[in-house]
PDB file of N, CA and C in Angstrom:
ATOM      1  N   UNK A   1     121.813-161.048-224.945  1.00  0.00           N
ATOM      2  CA  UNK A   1     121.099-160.309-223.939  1.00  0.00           C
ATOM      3  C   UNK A   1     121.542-158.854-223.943  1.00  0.00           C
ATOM      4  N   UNK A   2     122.815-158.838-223.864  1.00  0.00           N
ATOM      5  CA  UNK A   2     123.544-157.482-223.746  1.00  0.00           C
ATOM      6  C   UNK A   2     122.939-156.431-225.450  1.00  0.00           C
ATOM      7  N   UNK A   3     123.202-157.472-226.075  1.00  0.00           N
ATOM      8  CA  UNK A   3     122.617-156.880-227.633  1.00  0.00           C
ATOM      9  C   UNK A   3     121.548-156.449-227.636  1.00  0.00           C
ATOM     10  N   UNK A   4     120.325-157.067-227.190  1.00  0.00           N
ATOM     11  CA  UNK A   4     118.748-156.939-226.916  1.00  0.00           C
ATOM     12  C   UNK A   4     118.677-155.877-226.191  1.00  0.00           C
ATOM     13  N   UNK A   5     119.242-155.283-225.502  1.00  0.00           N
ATOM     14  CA  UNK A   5     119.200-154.245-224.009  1.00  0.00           C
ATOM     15  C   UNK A   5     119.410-153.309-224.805  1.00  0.00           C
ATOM     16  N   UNK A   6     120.566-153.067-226.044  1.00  0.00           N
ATOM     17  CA  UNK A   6     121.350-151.935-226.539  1.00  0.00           C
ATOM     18  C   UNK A   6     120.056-151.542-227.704  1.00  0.00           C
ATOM     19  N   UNK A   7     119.801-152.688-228.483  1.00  0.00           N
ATOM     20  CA  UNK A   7     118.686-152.087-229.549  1.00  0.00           C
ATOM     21  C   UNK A   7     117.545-151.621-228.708  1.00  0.00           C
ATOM     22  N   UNK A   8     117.023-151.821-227.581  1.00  0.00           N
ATOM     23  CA  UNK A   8     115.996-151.679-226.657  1.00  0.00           C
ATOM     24  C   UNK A   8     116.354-149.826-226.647  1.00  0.00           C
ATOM     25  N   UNK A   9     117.614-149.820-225.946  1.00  0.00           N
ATOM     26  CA  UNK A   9     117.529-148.953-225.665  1.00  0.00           C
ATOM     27  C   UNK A   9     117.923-147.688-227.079  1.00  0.00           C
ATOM     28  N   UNK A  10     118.078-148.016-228.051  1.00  0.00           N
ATOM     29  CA  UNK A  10     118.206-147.440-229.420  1.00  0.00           C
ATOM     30  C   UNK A  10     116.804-147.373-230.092  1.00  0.00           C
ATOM     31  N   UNK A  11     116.069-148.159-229.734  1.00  0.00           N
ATOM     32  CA  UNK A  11     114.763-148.042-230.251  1.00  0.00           C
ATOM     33  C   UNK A  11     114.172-147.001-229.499  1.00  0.00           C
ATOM     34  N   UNK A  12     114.564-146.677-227.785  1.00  0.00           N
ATOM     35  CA  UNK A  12     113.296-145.616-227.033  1.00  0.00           C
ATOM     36  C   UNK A  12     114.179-144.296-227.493  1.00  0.00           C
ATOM     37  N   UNK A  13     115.671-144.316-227.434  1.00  0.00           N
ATOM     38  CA  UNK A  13     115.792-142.839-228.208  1.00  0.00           C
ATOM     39  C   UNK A  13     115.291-142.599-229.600  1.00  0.00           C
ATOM     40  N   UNK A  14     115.335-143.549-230.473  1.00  0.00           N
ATOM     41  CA  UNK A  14     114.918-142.636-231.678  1.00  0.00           C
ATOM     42  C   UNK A  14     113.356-142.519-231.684  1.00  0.00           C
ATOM     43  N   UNK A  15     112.961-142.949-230.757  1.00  0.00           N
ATOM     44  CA  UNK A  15     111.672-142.595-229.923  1.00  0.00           C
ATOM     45  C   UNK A  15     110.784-141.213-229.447  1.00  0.00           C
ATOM     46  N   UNK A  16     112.591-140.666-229.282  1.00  0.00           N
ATOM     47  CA  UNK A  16     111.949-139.401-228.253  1.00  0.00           C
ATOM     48  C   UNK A  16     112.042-138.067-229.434  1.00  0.00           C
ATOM     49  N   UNK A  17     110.468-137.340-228.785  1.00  0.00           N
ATOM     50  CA  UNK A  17     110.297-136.599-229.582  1.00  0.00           C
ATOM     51  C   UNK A  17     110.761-135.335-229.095  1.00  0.00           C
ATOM     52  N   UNK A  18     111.116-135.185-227.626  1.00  0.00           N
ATOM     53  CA  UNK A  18     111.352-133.759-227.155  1.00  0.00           C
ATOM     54  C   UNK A  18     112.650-133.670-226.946  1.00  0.00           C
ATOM     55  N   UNK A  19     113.694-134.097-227.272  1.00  0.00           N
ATOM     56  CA  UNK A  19     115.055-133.970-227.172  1.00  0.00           C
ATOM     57  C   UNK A  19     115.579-133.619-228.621  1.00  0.00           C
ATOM     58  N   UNK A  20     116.851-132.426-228.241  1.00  0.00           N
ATOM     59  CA  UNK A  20     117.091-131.540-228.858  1.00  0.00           C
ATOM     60  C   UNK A  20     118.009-132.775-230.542  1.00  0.00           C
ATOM     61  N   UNK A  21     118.157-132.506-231.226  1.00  0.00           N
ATOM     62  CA  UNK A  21     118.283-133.011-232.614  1.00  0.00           C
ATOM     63  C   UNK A  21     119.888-133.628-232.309  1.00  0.00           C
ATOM     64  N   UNK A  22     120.440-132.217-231.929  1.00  0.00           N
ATOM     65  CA  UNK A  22     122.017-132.750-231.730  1.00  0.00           C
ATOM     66  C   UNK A  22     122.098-133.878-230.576  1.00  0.00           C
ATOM     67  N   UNK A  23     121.580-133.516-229.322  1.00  0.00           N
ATOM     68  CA  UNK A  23     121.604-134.644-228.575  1.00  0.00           C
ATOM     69  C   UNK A  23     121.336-135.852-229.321  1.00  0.00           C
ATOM     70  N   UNK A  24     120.129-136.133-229.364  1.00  0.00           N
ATOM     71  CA  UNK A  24     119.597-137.345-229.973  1.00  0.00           C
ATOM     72  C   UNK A  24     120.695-138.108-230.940  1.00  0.00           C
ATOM     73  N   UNK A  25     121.519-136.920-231.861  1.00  0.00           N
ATOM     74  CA  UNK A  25     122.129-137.972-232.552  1.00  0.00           C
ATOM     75  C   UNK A  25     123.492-138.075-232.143  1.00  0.00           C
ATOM     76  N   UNK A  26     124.024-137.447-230.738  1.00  0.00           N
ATOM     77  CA  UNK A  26     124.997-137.755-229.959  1.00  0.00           C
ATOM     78  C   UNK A  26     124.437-139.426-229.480  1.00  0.00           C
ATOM     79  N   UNK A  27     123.611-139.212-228.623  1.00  0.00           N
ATOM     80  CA  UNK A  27     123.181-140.473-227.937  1.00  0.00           C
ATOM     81  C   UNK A  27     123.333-141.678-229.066  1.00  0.00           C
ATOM     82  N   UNK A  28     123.089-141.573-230.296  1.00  0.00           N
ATOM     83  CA  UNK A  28     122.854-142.643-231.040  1.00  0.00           C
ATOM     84  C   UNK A  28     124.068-143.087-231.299  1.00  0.00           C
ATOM     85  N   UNK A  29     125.100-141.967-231.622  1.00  0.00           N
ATOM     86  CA  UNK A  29     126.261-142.346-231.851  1.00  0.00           C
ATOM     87  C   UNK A  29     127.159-143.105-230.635  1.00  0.00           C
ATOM     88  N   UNK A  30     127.313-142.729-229.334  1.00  0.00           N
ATOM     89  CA  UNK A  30     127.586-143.414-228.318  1.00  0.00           C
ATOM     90  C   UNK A  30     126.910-144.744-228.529  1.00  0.00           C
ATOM     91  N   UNK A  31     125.491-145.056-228.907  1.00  0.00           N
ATOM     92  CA  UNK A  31     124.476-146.333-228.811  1.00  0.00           C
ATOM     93  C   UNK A  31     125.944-147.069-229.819  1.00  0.00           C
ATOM     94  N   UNK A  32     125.718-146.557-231.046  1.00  0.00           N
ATOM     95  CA  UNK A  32     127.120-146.881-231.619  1.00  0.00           C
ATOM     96  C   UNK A  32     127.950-147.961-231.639  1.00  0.00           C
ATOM     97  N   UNK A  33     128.786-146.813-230.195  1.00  0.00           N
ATOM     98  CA  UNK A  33     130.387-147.251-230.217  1.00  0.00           C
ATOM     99  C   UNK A  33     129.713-148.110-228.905  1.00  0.00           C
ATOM    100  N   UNK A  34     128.770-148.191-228.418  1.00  0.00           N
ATOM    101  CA  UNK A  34     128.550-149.284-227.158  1.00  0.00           C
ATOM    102  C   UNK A  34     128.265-150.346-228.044  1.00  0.00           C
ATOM    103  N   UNK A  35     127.678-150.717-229.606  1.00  0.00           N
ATOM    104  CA  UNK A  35     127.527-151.671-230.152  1.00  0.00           C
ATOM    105  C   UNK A  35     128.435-152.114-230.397  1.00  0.00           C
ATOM    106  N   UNK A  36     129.713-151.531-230.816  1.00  0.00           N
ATOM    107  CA  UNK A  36     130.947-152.099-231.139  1.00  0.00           C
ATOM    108  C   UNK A  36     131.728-152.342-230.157  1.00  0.00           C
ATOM    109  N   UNK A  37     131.699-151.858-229.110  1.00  0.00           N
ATOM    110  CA  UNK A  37     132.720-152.275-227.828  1.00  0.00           C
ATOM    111  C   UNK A  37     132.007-153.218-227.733  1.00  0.00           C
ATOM    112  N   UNK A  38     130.751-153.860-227.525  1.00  0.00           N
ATOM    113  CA  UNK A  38     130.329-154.878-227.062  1.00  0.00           C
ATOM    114  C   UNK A  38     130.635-156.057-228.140  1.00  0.00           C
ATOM    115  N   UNK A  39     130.778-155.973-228.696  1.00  0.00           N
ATOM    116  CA  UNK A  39     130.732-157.180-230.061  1.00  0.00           C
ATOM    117  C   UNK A  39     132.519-157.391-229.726  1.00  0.00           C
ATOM    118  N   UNK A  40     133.234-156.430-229.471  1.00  0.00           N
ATOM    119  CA  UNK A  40     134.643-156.894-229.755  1.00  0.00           C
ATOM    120  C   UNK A  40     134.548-157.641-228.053  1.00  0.00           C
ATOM    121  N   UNK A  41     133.773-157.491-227.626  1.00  0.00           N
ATOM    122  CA  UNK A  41     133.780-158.136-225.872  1.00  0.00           C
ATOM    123  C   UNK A  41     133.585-159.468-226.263  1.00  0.00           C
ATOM    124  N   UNK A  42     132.745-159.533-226.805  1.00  0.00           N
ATOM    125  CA  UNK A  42     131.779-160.909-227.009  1.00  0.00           C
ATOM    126  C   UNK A  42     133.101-161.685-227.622  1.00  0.00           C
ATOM    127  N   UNK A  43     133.946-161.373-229.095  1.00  0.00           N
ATOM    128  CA  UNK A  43     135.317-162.088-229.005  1.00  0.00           C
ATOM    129  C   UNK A  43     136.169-161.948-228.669  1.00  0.00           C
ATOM    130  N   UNK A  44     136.216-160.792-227.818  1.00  0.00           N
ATOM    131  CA  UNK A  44     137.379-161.520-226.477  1.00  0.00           C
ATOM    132  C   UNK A  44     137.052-162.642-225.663  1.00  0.00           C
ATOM    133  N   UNK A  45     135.748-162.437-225.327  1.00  0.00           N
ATOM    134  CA  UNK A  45     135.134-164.009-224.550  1.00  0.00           C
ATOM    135  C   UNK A  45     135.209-165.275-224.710  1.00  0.00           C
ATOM    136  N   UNK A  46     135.400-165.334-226.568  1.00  0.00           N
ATOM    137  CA  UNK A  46     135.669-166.333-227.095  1.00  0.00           C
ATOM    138  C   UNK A  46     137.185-166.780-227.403  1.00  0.00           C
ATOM    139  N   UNK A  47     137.691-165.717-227.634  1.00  0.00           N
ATOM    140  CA  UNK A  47     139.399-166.038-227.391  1.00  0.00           C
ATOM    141  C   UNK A  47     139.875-166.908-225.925  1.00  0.00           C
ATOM    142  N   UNK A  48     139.055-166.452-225.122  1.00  0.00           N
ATOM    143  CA  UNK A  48     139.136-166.449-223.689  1.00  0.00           C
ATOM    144  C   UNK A  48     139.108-168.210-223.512  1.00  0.00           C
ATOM    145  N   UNK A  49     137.844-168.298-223.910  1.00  0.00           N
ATOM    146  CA  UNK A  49     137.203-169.461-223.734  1.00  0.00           C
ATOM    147  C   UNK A  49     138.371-170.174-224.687  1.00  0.00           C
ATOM    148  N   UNK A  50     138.879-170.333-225.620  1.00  0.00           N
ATOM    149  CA  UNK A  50     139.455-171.165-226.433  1.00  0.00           C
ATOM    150  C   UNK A  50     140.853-171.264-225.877  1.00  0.00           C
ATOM    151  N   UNK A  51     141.629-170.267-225.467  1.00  0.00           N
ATOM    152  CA  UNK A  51     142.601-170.254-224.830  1.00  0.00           C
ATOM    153  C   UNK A  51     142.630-171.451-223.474  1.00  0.00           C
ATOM    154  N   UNK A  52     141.806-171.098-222.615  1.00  0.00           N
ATOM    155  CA  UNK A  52     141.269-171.906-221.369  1.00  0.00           C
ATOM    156  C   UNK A  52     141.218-173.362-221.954  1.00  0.00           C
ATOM    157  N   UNK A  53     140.668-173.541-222.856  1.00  0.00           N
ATOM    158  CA  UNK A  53     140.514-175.186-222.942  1.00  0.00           C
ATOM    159  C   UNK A  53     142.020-175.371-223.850  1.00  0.00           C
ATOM    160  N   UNK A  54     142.797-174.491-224.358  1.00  0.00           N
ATOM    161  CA  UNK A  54     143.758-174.983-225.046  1.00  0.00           C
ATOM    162  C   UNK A  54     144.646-175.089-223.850  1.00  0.00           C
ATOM    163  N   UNK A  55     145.073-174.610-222.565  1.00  0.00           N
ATOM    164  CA  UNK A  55     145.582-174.443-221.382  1.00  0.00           C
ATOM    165  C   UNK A  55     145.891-175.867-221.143  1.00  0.00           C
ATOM    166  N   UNK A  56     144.435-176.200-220.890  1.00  0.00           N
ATOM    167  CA  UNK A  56     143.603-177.707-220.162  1.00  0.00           C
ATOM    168  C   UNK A  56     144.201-178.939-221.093  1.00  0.00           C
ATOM    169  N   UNK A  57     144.364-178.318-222.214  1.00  0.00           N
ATOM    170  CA  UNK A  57     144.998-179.401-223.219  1.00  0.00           C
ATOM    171  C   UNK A  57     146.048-179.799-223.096  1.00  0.00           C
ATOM    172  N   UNK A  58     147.457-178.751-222.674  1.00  0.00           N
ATOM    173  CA  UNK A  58     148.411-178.612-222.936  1.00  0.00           C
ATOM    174  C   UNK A  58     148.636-179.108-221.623  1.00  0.00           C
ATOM    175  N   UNK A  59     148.198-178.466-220.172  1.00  0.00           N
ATOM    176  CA  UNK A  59     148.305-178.968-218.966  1.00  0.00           C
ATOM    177  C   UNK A  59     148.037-180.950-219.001  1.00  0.00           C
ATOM    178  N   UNK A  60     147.086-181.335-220.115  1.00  0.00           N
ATOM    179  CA  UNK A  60     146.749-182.749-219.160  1.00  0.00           C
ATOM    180  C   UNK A  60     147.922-183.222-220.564  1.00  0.00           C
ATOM    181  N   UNK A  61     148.289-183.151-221.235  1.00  0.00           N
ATOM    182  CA  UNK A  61     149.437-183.877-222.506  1.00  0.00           C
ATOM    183  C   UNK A  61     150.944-183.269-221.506  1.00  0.00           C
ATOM    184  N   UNK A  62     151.354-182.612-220.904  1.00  0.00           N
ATOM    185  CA  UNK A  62     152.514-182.200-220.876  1.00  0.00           C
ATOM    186  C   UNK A  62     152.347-181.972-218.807  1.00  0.00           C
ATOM    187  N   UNK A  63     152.216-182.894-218.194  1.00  0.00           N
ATOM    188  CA  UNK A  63     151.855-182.287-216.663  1.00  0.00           C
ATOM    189  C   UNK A  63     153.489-182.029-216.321  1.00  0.00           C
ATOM    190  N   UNK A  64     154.339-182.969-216.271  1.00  0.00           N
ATOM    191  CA  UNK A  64     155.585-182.392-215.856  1.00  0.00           C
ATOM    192  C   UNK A  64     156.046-181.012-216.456  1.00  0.00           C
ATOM    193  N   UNK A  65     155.930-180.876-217.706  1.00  0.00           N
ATOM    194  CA  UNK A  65     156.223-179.632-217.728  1.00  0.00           C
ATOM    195  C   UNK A  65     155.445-178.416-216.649  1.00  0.00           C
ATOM    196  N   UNK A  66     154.548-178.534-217.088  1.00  0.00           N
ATOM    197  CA  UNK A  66     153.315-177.744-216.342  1.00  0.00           C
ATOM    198  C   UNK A  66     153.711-177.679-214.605  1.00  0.00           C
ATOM    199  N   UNK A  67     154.203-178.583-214.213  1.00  0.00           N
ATOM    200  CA  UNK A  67     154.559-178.447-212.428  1.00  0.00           C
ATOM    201  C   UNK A  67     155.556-177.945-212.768  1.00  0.00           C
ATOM    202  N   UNK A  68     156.729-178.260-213.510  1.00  0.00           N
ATOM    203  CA  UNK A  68     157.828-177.746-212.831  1.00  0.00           C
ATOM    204  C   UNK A  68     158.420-175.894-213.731  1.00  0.00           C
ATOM    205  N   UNK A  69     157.076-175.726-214.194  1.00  0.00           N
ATOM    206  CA  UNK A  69     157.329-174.106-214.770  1.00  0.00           C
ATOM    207  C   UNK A  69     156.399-173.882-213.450  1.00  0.00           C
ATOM    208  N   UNK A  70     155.617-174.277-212.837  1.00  0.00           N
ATOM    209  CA  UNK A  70     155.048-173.572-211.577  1.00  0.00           C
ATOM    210  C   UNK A  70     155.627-173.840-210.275  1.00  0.00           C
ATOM    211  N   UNK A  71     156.423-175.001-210.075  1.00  0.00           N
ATOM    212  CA  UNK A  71     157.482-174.391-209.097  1.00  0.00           C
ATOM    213  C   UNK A  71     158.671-173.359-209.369  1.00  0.00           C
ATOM    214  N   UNK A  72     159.023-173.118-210.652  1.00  0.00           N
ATOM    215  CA  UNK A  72     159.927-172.197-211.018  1.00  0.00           C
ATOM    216  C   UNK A  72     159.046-171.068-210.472  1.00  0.00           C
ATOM    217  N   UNK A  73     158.220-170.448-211.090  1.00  0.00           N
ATOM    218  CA  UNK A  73     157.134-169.451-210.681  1.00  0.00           C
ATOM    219  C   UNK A  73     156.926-168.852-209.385  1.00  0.00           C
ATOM    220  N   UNK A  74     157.055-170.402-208.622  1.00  0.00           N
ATOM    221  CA  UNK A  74     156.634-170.262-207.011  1.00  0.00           C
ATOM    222  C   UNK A  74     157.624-169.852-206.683  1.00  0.00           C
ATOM    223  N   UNK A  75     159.038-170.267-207.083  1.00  0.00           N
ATOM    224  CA  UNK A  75     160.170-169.796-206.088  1.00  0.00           C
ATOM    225  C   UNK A  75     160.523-168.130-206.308  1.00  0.00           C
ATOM    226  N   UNK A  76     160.228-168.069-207.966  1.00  0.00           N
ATOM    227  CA  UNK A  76     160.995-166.412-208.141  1.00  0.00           C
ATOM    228  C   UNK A  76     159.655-165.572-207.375  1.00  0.00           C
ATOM    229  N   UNK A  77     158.601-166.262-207.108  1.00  0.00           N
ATOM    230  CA  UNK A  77     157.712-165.435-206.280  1.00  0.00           C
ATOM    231  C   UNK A  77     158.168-165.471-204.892  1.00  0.00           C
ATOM    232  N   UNK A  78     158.819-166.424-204.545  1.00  0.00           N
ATOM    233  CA  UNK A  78     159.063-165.946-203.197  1.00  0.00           C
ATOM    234  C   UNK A  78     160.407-165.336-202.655  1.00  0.00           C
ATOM    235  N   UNK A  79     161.394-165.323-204.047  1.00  0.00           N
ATOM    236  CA  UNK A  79     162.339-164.405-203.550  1.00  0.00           C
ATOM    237  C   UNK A  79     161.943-162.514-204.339  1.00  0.00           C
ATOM    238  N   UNK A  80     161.042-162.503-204.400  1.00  0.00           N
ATOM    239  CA  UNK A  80     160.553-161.138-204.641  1.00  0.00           C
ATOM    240  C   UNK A  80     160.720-160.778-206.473  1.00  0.00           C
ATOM    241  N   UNK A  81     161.199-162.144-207.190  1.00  0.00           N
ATOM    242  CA  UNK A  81     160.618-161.842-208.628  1.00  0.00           C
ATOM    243  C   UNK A  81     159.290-162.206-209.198  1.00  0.00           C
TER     244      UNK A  81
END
């Protein structure tokens, strides 16, 4: 979706006929680096996502561990670490 929006909007600038040459190929170049920030988003999302279910993995194979690193957690949180 996010991809579709960016060529959308890369298609109406190289569109325009009354904007000055340098602009135009400023704008394209920003169009650009918004293509590439977005693509490295898209696998962070997926790191994200894989991490999360590797979490879920590790949490339901190992639960004692998993409670008692989060009461450790809880306590240095409540003496101000």
């Amino acid at each position: 979706m996010v991809q579709d929006n960016i060529k959308k909007l890369e298609g109406a600038i190289r569109g325009l006929k009354t904007i000055d040459p340098k602009k135009k190929t400023e704008l394209l170049g920003l169009v650009e680096s918004l293509k590439s920030e977005t693509a490295q988003l898209s696998e962070t999302h997926a790191s994200i996502a894989q991490l999360a279910q590797s979490v879920k993995s590790f949490e339901g194979a190992h639960p004692k561990i998993v409670e008692t690193v989060d009461e450790i957690c809880q306590l240095l949180s409540h003496i101000g670490i």
